[in-house]
Protein backbone atom coordinates (compact mmCIF):
# COMPACT_ATOMS: atom_id res chain seq x y z
CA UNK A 1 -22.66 -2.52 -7.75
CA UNK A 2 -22.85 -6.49 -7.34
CA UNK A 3 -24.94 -7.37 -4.44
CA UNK A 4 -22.76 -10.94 -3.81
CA UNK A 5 -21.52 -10.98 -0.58
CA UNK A 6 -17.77 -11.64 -2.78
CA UNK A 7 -16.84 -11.10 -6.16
CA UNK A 8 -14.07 -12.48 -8.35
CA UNK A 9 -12.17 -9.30 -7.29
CA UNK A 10 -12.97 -9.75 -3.84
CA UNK A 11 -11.64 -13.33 -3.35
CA UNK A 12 -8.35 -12.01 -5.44
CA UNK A 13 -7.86 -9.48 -2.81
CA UNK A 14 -8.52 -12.36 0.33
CA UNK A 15 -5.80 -14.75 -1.98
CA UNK A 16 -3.73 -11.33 -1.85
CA UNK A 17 -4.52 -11.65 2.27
CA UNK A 18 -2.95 -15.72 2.51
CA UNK A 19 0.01 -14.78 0.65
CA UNK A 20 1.19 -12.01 3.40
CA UNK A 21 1.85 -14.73 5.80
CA UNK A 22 3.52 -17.33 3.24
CA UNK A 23 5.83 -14.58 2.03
CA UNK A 24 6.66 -14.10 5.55
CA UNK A 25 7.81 -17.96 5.99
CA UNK A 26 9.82 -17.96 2.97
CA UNK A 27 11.57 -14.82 3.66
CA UNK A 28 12.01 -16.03 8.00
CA UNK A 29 13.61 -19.28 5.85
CA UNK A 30 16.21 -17.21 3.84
CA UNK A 31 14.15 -18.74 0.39
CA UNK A 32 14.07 -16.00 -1.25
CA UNK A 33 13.57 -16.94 -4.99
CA UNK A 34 10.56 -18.26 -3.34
CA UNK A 35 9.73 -15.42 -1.40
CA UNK A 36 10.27 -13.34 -4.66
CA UNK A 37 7.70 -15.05 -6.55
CA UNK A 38 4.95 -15.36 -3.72
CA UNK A 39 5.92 -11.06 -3.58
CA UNK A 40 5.25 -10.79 -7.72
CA UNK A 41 1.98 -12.86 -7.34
CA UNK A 42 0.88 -10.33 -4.78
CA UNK A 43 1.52 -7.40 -6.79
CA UNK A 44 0.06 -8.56 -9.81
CA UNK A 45 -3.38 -9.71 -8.01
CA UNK A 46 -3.09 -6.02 -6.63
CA UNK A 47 -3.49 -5.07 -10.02
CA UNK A 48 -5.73 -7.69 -11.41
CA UNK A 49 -8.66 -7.32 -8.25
CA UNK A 50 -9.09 -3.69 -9.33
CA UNK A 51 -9.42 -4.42 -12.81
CA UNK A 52 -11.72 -7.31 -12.79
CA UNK A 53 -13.92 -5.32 -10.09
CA UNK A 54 -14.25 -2.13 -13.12
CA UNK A 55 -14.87 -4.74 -16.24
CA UNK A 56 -17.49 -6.52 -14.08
CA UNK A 57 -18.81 -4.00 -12.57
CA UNK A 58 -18.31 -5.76 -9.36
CA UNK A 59 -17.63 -3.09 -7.27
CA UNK A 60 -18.49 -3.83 -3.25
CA UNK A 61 -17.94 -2.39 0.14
CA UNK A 62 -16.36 -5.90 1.01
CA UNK A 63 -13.59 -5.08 -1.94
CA UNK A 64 -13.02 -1.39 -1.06
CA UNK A 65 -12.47 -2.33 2.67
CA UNK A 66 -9.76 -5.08 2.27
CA UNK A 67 -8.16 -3.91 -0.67
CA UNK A 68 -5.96 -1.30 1.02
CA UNK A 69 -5.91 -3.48 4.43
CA UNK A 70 -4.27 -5.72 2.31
CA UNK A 71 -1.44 -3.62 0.47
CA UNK A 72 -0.63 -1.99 4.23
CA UNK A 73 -0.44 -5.76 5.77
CA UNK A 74 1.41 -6.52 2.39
CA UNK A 75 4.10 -3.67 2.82
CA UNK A 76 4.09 -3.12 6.59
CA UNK A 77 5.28 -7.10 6.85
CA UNK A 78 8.01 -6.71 4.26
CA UNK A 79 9.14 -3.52 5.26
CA UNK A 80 9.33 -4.95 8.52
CA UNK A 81 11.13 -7.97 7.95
CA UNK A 82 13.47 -6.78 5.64
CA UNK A 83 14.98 -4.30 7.55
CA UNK A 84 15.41 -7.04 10.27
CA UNK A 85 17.21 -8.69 7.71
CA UNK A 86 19.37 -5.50 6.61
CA UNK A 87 18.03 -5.59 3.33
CA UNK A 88 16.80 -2.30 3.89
CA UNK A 89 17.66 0.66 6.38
CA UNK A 90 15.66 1.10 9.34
CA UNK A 91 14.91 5.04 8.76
CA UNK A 92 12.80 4.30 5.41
CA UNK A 93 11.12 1.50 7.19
CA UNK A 94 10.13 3.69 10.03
CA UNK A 95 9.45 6.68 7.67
CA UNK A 96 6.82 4.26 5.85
CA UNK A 97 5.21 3.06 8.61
CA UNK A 98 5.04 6.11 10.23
CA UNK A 99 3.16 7.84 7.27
CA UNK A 100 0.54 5.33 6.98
CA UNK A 101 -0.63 5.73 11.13
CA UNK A 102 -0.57 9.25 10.98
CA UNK A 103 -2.86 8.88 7.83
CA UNK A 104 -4.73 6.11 9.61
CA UNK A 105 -4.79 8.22 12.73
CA UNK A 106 -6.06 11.57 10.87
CA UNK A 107 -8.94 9.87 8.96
CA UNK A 108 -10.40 8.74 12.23
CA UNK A 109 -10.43 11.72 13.16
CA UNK A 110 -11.64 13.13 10.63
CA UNK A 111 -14.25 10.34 10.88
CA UNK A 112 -15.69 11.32 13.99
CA UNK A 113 -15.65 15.11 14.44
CA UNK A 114 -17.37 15.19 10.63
CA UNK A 115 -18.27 12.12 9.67
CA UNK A 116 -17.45 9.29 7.35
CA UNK A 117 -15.92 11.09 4.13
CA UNK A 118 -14.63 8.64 1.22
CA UNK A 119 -10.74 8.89 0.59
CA UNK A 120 -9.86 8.81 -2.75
CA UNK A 121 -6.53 8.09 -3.95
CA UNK A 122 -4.56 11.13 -5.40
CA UNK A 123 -1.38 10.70 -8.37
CA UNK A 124 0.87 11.46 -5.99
CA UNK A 125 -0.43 8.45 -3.61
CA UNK A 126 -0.42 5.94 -6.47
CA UNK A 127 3.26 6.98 -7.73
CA UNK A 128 4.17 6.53 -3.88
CA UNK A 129 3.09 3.14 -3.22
CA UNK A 130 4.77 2.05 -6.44
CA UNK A 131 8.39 3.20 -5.04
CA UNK A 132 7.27 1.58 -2.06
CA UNK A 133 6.32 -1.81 -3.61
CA UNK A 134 9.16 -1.23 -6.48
CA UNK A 135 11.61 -1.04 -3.18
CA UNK A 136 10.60 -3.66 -1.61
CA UNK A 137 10.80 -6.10 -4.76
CA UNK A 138 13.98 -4.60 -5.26
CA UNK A 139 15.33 -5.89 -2.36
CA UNK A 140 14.14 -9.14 -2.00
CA UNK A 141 15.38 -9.62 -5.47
CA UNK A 142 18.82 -8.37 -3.89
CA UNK A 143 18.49 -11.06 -1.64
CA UNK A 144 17.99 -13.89 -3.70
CA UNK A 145 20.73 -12.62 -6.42
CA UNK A 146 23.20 -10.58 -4.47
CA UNK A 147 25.12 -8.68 -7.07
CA UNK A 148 26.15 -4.65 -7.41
CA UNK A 149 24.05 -3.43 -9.61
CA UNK A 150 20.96 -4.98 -7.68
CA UNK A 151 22.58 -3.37 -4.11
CA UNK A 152 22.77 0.04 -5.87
CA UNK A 153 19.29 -0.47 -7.66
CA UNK A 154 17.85 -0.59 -3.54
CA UNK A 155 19.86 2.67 -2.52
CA UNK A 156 18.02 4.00 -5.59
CA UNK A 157 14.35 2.61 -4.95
CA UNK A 158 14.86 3.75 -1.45
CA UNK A 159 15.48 7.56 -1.94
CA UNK A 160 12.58 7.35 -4.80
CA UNK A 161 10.44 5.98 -1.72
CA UNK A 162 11.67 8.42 0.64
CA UNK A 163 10.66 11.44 -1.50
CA UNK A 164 7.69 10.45 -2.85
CA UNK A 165 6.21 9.59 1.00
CA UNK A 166 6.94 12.60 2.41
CA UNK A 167 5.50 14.17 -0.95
CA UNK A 168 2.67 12.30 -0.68
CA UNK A 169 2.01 13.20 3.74
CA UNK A 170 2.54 16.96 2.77
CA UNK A 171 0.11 16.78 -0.06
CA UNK A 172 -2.45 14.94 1.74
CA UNK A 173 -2.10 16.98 5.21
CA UNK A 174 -2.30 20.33 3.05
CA UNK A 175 -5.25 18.93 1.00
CA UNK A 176 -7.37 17.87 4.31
CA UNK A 177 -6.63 20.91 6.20
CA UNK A 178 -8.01 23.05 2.79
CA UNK A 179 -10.91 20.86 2.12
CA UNK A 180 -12.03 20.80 6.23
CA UNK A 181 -11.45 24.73 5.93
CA UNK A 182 -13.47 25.47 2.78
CA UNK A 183 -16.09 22.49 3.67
CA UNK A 184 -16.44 22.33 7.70
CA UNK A 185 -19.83 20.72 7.80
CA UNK A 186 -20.24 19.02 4.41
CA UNK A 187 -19.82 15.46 3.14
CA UNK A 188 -17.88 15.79 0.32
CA UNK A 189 -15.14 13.81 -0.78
CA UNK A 190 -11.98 14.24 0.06
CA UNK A 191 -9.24 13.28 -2.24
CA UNK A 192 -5.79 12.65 -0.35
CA UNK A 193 -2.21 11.10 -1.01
CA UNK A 194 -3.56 7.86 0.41
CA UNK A 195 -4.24 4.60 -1.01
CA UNK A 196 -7.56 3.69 0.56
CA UNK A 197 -9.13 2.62 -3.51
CA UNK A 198 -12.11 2.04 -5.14
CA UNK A 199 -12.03 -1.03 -6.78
């Protein structure tokens, strides 16, 4: 593990960080081609931090910490904004959001009745977030190029995101309730639907 306070990965993920707020201009300002872009930068460095951090073997606590902080800023501002925009329905915005507190909410206390316990990201997790980001690129796309197809394309992305969240809380809730059941007092690891990664 690098022992530099950031790596290449980890100033991708703080880029990942400034672009939350820009995206959030552009979309306020109805430039959405703009907005679009700024959104597909974003998910590309999502992709590209975690890479460089495994070829580099740059791996750091710094990286593992922001890296999700960023995606949940990242989605919890578009989700947000779009469905003040009625791009997208309320109920999958609040079904989103909703998930990722009662996750938030469960590994604290998980935290502190047994300690610290890494979360490592399960299939069904990774296959979740990608409806999630899919729906929201989606729909600003629908935005800046209103058409059919891209309107019904949304409805789509949206039930894929719908199923594969609550998927994703049930398997996690049933796979922490197992693991504190079988494990009460140890420190292993326990792997959930969430998205908290390693780099």
């Amino acid at each position: 593990m690098s022992t530099r306070t950031l790596t290449a990965a980890d100033q991708i993920t703080i880029l990942r960080l400034v672009f939350i707020p820009l995206f959030a201009i552009l979309e306020v300002e109805r430039k959405f081609g703009w907005a679009l872009a700024v959104l597909a930068i974003a998910m590309v460095s999502d992709s590209l931090d975690g890479v460089l951090a495994r070829l580099l073997h740059q791996e750091s606590p710094v990286g593992v910490a922001l890296d999700p902080i960023a995606d949940k800023l990242l989605m919890a501002t578009a989700f947000l904004l779009l469905a003040f925009r009625g791009a997208l329905p309320w109920w999958i915005t609040i079904v989103v959001l909703s998930r990722d507190v009662a996750l938030i909410i469960t590994a604290l206390l998980i935290t502190l009745v047994a300690g610290y316990r890494p979360f490592r990201p399960s299939l069904l997790g990774k296959v979740s977030t990608f409806f999630q980001m899919l729906t929201i690129f989606v729909a600003v796309y629908s935005q800046a190029r209103a058409s059919s197809p891209a309107e019904f394309a949304v409805h789509l992305s949206v039930y894929f995101t719908l199923g594969f969240t609550l998927a994703s809380a049930f398997h996690y809730l049933v796979t922490v309730q197992k693991r504190i059941a079988a494990h009460p007092a140890d420190g292993a690891a326990i792997t959930t639907s969430e998205e908290p990664k390693v780099e």
